[in-house]
C-alpha atoms as a PDB file:
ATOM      1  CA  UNK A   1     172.305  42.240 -92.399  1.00  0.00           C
ATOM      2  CA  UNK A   2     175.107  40.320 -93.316  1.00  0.00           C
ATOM      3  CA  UNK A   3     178.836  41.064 -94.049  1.00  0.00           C
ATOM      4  CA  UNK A   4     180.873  38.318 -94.653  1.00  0.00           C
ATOM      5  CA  UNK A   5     184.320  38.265 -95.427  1.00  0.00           C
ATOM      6  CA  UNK A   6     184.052  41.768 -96.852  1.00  0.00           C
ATOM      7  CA  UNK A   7     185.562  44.309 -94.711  1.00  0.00           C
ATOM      8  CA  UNK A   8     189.137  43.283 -95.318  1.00  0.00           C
ATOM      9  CA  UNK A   9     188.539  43.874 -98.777  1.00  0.00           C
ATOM     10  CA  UNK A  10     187.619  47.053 -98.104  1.00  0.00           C
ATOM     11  CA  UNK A  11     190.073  50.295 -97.993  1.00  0.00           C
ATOM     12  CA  UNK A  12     187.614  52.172 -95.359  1.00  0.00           C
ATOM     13  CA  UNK A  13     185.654  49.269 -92.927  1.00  0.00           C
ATOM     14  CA  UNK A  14     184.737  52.252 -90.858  1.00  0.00           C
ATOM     15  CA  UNK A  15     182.664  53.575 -93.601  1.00  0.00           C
ATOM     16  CA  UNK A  16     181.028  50.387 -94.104  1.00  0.00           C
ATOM     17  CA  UNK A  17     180.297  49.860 -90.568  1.00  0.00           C
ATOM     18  CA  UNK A  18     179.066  53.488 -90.326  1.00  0.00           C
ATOM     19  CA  UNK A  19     176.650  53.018 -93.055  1.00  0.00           C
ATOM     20  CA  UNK A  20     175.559  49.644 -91.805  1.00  0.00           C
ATOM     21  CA  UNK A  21     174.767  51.392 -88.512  1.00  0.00           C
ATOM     22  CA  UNK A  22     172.856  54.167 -90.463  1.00  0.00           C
ATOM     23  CA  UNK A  23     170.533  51.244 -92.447  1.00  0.00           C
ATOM     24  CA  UNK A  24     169.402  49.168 -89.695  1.00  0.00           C
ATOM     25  CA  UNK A  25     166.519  49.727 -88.019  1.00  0.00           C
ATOM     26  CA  UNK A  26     167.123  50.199 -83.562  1.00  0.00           C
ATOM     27  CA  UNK A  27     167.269  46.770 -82.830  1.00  0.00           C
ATOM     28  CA  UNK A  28     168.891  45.374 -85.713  1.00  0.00           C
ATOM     29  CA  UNK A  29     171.107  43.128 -85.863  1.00  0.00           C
ATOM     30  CA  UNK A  30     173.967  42.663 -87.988  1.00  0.00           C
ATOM     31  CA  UNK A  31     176.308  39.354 -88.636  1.00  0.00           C
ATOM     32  CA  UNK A  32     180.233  40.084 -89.501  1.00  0.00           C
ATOM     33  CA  UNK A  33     183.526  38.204 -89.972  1.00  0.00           C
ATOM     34  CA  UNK A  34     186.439  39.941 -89.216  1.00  0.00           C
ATOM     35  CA  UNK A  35     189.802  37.558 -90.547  1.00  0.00           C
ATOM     36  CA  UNK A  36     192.573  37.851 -88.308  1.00  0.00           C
ATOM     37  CA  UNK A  37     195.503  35.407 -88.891  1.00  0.00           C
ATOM     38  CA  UNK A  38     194.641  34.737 -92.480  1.00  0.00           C
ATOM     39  CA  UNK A  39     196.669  34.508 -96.090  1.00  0.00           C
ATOM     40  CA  UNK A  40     197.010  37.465 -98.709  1.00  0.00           C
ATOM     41  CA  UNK A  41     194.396  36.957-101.036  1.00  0.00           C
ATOM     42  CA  UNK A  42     194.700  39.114-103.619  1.00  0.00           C
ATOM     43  CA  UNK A  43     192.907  38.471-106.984  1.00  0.00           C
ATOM     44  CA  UNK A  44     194.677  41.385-109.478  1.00  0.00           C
ATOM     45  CA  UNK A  45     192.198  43.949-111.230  1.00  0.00           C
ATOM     46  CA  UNK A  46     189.500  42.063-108.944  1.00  0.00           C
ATOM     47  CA  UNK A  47     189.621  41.868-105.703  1.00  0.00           C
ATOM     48  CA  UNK A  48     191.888  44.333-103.264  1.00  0.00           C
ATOM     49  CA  UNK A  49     193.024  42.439 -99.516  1.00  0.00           C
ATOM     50  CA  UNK A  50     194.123  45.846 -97.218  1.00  0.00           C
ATOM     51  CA  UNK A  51     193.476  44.503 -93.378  1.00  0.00           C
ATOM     52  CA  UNK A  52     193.261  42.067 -91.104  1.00  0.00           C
ATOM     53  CA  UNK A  53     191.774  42.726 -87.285  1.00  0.00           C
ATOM     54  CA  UNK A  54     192.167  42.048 -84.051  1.00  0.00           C
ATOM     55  CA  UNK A  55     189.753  42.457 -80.832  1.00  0.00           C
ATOM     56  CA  UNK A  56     190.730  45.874 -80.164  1.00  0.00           C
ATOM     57  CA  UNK A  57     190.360  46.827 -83.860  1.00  0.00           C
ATOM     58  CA  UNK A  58     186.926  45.286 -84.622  1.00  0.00           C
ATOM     59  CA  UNK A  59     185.935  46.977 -80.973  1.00  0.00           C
ATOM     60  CA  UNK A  60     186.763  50.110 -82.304  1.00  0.00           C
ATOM     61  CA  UNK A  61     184.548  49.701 -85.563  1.00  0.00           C
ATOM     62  CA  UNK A  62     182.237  48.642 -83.613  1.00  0.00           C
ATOM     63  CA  UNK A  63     181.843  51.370 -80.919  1.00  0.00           C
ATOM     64  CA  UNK A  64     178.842  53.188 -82.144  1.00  0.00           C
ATOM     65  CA  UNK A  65     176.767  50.414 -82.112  1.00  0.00           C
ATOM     66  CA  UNK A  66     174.271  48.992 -78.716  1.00  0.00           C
ATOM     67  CA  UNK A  67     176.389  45.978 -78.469  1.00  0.00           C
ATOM     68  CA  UNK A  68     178.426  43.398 -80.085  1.00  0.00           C
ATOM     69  CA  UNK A  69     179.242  40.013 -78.997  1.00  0.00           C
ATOM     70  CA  UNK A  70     181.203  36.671 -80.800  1.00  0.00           C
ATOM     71  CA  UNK A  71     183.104  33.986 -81.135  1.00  0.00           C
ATOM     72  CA  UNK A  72     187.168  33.185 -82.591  1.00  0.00           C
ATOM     73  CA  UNK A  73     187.054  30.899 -85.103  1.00  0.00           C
ATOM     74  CA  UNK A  74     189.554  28.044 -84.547  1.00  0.00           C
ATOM     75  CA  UNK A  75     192.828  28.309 -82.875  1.00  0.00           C
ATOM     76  CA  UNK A  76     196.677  28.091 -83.999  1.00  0.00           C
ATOM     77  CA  UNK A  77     195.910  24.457 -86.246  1.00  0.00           C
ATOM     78  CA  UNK A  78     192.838  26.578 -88.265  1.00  0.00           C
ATOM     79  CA  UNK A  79     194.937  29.197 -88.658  1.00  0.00           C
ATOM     80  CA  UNK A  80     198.047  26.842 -90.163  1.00  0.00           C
ATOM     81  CA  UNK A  81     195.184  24.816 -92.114  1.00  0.00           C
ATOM     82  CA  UNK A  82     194.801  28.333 -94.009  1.00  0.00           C
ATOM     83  CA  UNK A  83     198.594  28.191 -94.754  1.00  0.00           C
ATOM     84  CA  UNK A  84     198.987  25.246 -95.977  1.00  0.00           C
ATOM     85  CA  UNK A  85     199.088  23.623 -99.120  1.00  0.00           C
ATOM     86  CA  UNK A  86     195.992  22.979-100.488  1.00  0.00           C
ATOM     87  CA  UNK A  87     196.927  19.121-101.460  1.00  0.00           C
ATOM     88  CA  UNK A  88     197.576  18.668 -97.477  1.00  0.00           C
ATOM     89  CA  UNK A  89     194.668  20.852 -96.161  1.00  0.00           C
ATOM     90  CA  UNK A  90     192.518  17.592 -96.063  1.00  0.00           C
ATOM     91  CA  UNK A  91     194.937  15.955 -93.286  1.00  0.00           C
ATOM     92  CA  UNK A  92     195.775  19.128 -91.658  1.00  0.00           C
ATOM     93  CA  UNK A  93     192.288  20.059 -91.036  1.00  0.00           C
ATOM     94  CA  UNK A  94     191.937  17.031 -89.104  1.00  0.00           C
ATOM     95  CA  UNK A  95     195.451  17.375 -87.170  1.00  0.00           C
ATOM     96  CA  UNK A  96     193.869  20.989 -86.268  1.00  0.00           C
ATOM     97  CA  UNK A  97     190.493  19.651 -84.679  1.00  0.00           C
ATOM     98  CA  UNK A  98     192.625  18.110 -82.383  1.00  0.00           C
ATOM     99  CA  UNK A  99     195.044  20.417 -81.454  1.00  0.00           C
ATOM    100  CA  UNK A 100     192.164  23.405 -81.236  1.00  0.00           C
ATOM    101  CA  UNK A 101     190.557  21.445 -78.772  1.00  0.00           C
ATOM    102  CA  UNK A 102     192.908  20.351 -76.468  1.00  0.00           C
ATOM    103  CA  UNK A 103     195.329  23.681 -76.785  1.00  0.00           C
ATOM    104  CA  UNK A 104     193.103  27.098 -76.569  1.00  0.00           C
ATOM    105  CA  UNK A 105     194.930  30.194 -77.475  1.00  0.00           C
ATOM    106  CA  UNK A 106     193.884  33.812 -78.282  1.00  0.00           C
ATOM    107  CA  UNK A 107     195.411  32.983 -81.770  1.00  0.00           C
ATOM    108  CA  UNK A 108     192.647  32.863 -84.537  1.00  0.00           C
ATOM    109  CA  UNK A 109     191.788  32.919 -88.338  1.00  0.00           C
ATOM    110  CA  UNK A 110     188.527  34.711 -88.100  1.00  0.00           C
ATOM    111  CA  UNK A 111     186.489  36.288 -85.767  1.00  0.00           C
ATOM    112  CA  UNK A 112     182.235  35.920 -86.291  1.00  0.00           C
ATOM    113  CA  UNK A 113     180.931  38.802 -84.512  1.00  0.00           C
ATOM    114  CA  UNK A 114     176.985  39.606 -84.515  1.00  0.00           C
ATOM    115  CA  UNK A 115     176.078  43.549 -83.606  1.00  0.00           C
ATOM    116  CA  UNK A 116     173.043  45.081 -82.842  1.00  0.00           C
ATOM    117  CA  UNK A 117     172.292  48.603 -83.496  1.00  0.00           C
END
C-alpha cells in the first residue's frame, strides 16, 4: 500500500492509518511520507494542508502496527530548497547537496517511513 504525501492533507491521519492497518493482510507492508519542515500548500476549494509531523507524532500513528522503520529526507538545505523561490530552486538544490552532506541535523522536509502490519 502506498500513501504518499496524503496524510497532511488529511483532518484525521489516525483514521487513515487505522483503516490502512485494518486492509492489509499480517505481513503487509505499507510505504508513507510524513512532511515535516515543509510550505503551506493550500489549493482553495481543492485541496486542505492541516499537519505536519515529527518522529514522535508519526510514532504515535504508527503504534498499532508490527513495526515501522525509515529514513529523513534531506537536511536544513532540502528543507530551505522547499522555501525558496522557485526561479532559484535550480541553484539552491545544488547548494543543499552539499551542505546535507557535510552538516547532518535532525532537521528535515519529509520523512519516508515503510510499516508492516
Amino acid at each position: 500500500m502506498i500513501c504518499s504525501h496524503v496524510l497532511e492533507r488529511t483532518p484525521r491521519p489516525d483514521l487513515v492509518i487505522d483503516e490502512m492497518y485494518r486492509v492489509l493482510r499480517p505481513g503487509g507492508g505499507a510505504y508513507l511520507t510524513f512532511l515535516d519542515m515543509h510550505p503551506f500548500h493550500h489549493t482553495e476549494g481543492v485541496l486542505c494542508d492541516y499537519h505536519r509531523f515529527k518522529r514522535d507524532a508519526i510514532g504515535l500513528l504508527l503504534c498499532d502496527g508490527k513495526s515501522y522503520d525509515g529514513p529523513q529526507g534531506g537536511g536544513l538545505g532540502h528543507v530551505a530548497v522547499n522555501f525558496a523561490p522557485k526561479r532559484v530552486q535550480p541553484w539552491v538544490q545544488r547548494v543543499a547537496n552539499v551542505v546535507d552532506k557535510r552538516r547532518p541535523t535532525t532537521a528535515t522536509d519529509v520523512f519516508y517511513v515503510s510499516a508492516i502490519r
